[in-house]
N, C-alpha and C. Protein backbone atom coordinates (compact mmCIF):
# COMPACT_ATOMS: atom_id res chain seq x y z
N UNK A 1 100.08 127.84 94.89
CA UNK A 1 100.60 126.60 95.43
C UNK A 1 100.58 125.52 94.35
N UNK A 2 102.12 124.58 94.18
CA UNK A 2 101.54 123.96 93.34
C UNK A 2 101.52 122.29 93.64
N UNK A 3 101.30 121.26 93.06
CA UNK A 3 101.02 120.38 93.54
C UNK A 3 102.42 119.56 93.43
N UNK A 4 103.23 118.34 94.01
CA UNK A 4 104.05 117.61 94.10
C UNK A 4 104.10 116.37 94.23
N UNK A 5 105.16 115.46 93.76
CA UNK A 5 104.96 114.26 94.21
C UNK A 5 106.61 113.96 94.94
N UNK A 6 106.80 113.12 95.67
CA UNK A 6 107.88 113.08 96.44
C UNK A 6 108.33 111.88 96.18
N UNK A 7 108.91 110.62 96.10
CA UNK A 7 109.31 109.48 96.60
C UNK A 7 111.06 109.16 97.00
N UNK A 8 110.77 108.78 97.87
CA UNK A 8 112.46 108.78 98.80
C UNK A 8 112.57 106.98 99.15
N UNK A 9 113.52 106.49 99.20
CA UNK A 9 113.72 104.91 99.29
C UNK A 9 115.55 104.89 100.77
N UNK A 10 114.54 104.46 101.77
CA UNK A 10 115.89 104.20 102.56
C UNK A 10 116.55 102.98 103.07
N UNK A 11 117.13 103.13 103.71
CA UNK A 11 117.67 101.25 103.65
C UNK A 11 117.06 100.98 104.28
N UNK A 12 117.35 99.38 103.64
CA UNK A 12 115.74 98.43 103.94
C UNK A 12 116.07 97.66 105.47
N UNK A 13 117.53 98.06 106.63
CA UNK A 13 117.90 97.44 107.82
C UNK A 13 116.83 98.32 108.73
N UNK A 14 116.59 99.60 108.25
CA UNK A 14 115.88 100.80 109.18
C UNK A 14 114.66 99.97 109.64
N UNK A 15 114.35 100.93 110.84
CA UNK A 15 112.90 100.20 111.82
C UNK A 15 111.89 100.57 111.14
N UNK A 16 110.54 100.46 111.44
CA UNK A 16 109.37 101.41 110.22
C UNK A 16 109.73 102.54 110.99
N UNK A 17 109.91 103.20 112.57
CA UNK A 17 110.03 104.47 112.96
C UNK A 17 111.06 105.50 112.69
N UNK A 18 112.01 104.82 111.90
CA UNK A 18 112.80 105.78 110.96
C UNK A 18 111.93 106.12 110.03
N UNK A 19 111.22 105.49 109.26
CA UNK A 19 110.34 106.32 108.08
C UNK A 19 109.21 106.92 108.78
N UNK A 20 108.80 106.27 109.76
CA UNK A 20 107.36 107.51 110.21
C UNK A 20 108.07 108.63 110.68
N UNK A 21 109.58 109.15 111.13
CA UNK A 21 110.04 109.94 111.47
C UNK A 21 110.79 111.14 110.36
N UNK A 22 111.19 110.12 109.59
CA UNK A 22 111.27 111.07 108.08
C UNK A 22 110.00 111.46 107.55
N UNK A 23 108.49 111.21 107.53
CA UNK A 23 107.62 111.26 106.99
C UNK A 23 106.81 112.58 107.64
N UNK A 24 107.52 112.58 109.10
CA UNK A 24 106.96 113.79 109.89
C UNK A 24 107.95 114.76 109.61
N UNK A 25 108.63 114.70 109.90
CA UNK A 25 109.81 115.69 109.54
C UNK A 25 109.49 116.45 108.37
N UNK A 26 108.86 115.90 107.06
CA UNK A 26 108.43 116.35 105.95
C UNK A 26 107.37 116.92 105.83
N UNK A 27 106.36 116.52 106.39
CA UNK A 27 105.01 117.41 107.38
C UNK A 27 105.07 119.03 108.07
N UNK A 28 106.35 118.28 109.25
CA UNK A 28 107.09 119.38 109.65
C UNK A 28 107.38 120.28 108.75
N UNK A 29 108.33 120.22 107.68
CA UNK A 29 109.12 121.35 106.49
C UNK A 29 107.70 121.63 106.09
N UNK A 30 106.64 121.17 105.60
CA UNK A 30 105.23 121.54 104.84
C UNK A 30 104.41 122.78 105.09
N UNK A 31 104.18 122.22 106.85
CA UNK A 31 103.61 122.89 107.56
C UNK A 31 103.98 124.46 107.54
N UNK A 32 105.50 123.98 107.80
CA UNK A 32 106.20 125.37 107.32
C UNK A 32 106.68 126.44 106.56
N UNK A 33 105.88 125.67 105.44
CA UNK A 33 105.60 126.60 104.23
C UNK A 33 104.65 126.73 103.56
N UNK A 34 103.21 126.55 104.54
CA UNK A 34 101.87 126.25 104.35
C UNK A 34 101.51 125.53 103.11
N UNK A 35 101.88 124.33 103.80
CA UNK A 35 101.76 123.31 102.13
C UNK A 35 101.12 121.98 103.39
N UNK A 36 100.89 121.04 102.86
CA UNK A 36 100.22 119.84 103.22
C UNK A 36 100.64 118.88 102.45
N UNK A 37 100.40 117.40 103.26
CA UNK A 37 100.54 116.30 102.34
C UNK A 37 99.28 115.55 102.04
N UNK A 38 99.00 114.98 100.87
CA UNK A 38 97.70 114.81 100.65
C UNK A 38 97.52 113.57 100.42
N UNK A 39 98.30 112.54 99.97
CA UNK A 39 98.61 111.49 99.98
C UNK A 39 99.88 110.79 100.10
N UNK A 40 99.84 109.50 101.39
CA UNK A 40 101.03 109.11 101.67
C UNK A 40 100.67 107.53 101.39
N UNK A 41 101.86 107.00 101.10
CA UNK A 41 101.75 105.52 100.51
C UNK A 41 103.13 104.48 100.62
N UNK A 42 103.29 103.82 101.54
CA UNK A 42 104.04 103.28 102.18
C UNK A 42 104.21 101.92 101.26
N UNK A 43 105.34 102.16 100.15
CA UNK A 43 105.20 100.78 99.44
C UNK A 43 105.81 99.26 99.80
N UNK A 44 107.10 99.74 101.23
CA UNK A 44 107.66 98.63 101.84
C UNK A 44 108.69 97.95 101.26
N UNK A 45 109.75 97.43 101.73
CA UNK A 45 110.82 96.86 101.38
C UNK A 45 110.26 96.07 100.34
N UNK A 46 111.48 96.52 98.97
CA UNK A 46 111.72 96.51 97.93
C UNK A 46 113.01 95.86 97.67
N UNK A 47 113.31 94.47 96.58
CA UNK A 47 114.30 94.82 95.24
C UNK A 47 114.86 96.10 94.66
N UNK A 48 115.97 96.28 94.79
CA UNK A 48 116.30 97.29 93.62
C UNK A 48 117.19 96.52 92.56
N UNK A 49 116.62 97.91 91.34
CA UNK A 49 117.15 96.78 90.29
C UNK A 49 118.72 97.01 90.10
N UNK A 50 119.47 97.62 90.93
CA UNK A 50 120.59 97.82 90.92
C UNK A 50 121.29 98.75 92.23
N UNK A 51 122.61 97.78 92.92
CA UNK A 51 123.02 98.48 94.03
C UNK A 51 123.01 99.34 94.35
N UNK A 52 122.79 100.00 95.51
CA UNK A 52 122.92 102.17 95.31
C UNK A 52 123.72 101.92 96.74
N UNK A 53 124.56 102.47 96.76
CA UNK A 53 125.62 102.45 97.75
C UNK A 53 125.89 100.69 98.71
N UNK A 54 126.44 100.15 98.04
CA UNK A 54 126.19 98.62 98.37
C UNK A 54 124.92 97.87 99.12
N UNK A 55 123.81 98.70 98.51
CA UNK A 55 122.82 98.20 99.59
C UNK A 55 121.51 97.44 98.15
N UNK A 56 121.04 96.34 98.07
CA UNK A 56 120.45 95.89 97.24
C UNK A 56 118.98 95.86 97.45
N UNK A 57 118.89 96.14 98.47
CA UNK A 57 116.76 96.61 98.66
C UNK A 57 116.95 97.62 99.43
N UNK A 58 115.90 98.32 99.28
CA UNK A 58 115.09 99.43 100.29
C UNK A 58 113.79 99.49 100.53
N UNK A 59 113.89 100.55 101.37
CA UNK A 59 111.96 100.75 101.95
C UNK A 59 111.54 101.64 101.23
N UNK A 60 110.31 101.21 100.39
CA UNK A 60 110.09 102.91 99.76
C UNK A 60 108.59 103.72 100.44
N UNK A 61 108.50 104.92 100.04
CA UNK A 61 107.35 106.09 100.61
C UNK A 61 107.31 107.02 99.80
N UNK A 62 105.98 107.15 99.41
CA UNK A 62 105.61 107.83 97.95
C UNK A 62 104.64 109.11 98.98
N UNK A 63 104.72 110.35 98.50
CA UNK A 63 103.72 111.61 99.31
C UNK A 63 103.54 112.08 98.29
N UNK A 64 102.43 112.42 97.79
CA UNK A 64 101.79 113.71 97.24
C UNK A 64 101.55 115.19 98.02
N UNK A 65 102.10 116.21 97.43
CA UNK A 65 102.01 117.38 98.62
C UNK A 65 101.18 118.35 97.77
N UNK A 66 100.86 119.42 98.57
CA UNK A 66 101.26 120.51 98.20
C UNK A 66 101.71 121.27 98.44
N UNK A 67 102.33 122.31 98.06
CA UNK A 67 102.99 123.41 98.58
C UNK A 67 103.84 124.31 97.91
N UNK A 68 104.46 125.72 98.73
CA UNK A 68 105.45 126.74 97.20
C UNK A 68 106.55 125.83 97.25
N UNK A 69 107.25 126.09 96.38
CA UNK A 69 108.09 126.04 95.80
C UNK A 69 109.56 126.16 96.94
N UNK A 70 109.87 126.80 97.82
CA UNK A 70 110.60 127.36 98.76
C UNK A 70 110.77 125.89 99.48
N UNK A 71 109.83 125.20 100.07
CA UNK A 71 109.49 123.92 100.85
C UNK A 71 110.31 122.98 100.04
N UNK A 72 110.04 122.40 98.43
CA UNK A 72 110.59 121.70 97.50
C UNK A 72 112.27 121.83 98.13
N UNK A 73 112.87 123.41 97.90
CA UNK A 73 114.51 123.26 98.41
C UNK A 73 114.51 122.63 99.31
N UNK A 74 113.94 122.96 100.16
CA UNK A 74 114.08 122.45 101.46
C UNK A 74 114.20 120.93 101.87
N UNK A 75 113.00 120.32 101.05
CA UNK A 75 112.69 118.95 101.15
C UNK A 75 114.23 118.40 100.70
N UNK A 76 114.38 118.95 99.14
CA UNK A 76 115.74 118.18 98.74
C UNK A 76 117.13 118.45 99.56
N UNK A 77 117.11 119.39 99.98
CA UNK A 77 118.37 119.39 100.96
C UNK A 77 118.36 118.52 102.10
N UNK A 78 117.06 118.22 102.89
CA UNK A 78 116.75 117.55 103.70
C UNK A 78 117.41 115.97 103.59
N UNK A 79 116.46 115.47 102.28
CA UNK A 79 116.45 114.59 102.05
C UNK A 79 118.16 114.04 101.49
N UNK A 80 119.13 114.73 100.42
CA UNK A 80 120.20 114.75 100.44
C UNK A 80 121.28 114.82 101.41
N UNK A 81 120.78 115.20 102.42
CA UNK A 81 122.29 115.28 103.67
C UNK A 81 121.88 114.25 105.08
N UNK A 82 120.67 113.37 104.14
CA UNK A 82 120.13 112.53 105.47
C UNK A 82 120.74 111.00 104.61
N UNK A 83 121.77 110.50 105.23
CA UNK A 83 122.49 109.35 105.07
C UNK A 83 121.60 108.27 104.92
N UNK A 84 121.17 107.79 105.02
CA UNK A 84 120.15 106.75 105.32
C UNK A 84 118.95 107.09 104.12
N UNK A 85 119.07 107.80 103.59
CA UNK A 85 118.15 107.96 102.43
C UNK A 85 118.74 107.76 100.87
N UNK A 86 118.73 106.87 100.37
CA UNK A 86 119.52 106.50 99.49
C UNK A 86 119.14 106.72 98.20
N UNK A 87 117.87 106.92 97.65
CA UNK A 87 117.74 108.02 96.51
C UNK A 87 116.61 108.40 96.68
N UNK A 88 115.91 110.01 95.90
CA UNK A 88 114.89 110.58 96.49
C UNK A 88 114.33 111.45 95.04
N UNK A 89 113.39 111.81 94.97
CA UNK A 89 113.07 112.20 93.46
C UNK A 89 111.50 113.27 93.87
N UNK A 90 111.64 114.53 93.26
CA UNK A 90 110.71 115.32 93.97
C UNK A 90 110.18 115.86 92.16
N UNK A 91 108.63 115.75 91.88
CA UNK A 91 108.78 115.96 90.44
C UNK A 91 107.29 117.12 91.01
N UNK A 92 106.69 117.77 89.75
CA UNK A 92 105.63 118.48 89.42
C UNK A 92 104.41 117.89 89.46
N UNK A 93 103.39 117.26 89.76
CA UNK A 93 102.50 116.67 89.69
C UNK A 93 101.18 117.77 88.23
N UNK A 94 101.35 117.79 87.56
CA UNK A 94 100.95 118.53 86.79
C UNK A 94 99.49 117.50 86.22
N UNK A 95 98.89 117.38 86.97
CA UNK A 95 97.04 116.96 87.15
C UNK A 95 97.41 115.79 86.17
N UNK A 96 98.55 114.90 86.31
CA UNK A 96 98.78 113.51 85.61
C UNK A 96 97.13 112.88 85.62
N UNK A 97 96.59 112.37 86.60
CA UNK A 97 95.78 111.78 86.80
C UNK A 97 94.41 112.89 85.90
N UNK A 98 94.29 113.73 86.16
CA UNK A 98 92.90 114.02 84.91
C UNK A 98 93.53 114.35 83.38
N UNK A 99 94.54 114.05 83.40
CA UNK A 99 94.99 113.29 81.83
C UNK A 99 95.07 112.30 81.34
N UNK A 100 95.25 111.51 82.64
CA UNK A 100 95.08 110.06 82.19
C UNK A 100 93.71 109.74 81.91
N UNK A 101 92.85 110.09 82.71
CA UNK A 101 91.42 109.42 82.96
C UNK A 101 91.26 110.12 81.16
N UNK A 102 91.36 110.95 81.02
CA UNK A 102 90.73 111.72 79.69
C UNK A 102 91.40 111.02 78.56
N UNK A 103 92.49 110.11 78.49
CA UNK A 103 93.07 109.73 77.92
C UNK A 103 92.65 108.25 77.52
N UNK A 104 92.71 107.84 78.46
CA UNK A 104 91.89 106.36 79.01
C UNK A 104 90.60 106.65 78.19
N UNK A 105 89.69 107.52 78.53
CA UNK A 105 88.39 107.48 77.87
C UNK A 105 88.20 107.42 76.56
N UNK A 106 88.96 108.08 76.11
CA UNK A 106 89.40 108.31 74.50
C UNK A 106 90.24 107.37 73.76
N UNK A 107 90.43 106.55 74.76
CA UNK A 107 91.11 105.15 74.31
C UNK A 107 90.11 103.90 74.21
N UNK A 108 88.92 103.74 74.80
CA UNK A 108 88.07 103.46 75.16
C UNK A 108 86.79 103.37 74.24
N UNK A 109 86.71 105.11 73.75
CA UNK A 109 86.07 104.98 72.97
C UNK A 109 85.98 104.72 71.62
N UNK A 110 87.72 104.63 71.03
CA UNK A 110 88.24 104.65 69.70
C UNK A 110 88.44 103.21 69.78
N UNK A 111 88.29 102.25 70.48
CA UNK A 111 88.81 100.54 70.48
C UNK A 111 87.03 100.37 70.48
N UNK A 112 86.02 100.60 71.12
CA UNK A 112 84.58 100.40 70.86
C UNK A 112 84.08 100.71 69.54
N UNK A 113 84.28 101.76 68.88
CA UNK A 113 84.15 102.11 67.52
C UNK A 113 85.05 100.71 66.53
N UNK A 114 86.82 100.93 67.02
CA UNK A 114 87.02 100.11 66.05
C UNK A 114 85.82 98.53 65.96
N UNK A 115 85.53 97.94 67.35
CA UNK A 115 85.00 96.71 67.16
C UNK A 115 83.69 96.92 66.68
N UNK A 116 82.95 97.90 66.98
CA UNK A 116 81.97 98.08 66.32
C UNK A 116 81.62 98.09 64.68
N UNK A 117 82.96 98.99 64.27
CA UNK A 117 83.11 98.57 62.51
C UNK A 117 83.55 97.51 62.13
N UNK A 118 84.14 96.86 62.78
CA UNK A 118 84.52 95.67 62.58
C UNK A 118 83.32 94.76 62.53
N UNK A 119 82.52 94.80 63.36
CA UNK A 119 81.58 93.42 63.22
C UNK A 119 80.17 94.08 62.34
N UNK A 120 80.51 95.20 61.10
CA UNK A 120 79.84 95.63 60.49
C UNK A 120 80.22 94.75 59.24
């Protein structure tokens, strides 16, 4: 199983129960391909920085999943033939976050050293 990140942006006229209903629906497809969502994050009508089908803000909803690969088609077909969803982006989650932190640290510790030689 591997891990995912999802974010989909729909127009910003929709009720919030259009997105809690797309958000289950995606649960739904999950469930059904023994995958889960592990984090959901409701970022809320948005600016965009440029029109997407004459519409100038949307609502956005960010999910972290997991699940095979089979579910992913699914999601994007879903998400593509549902009108009201106006762009949608499904990527690899490839353990970003314990690269960053490891990255961060090592950034951390090479700016402490520099000031440290410095006030030598």
């Amino acid at each position: 199983m591997n891990k995912y990140e999802l974010i989909f942006i729909l127009k910003a006229d929709q009720p919030d129960a259009e997105m809690e209903s797309r958000v289950e629906r995606v649960k739904e497809i999950l469930t059904g391909y023994e995958g889960e969502v592990t984090q959901e994050n409701h970022w809320g009508v948005r600016r965009l920085a440029y029109e997407i089908r004459h519409e100038n803000r949307g609502n956005y909803m960010f999910l972290k999943f997991q699940s095979h690969g089979d579910a992913v088609a699914e999601l994007d077909k879903l998400m593509r033939l549902d009108d009201q969803v106006l762009r949608h982006l499904i990527v690899v989650d490839d353990e970003w976050e314990e690269r960053n932190r490891r990255a961060m640290a090592k950034r951390r510790q090479e700016q402490s050293e520099s000031v440290s030689e410095a006030a030598e």
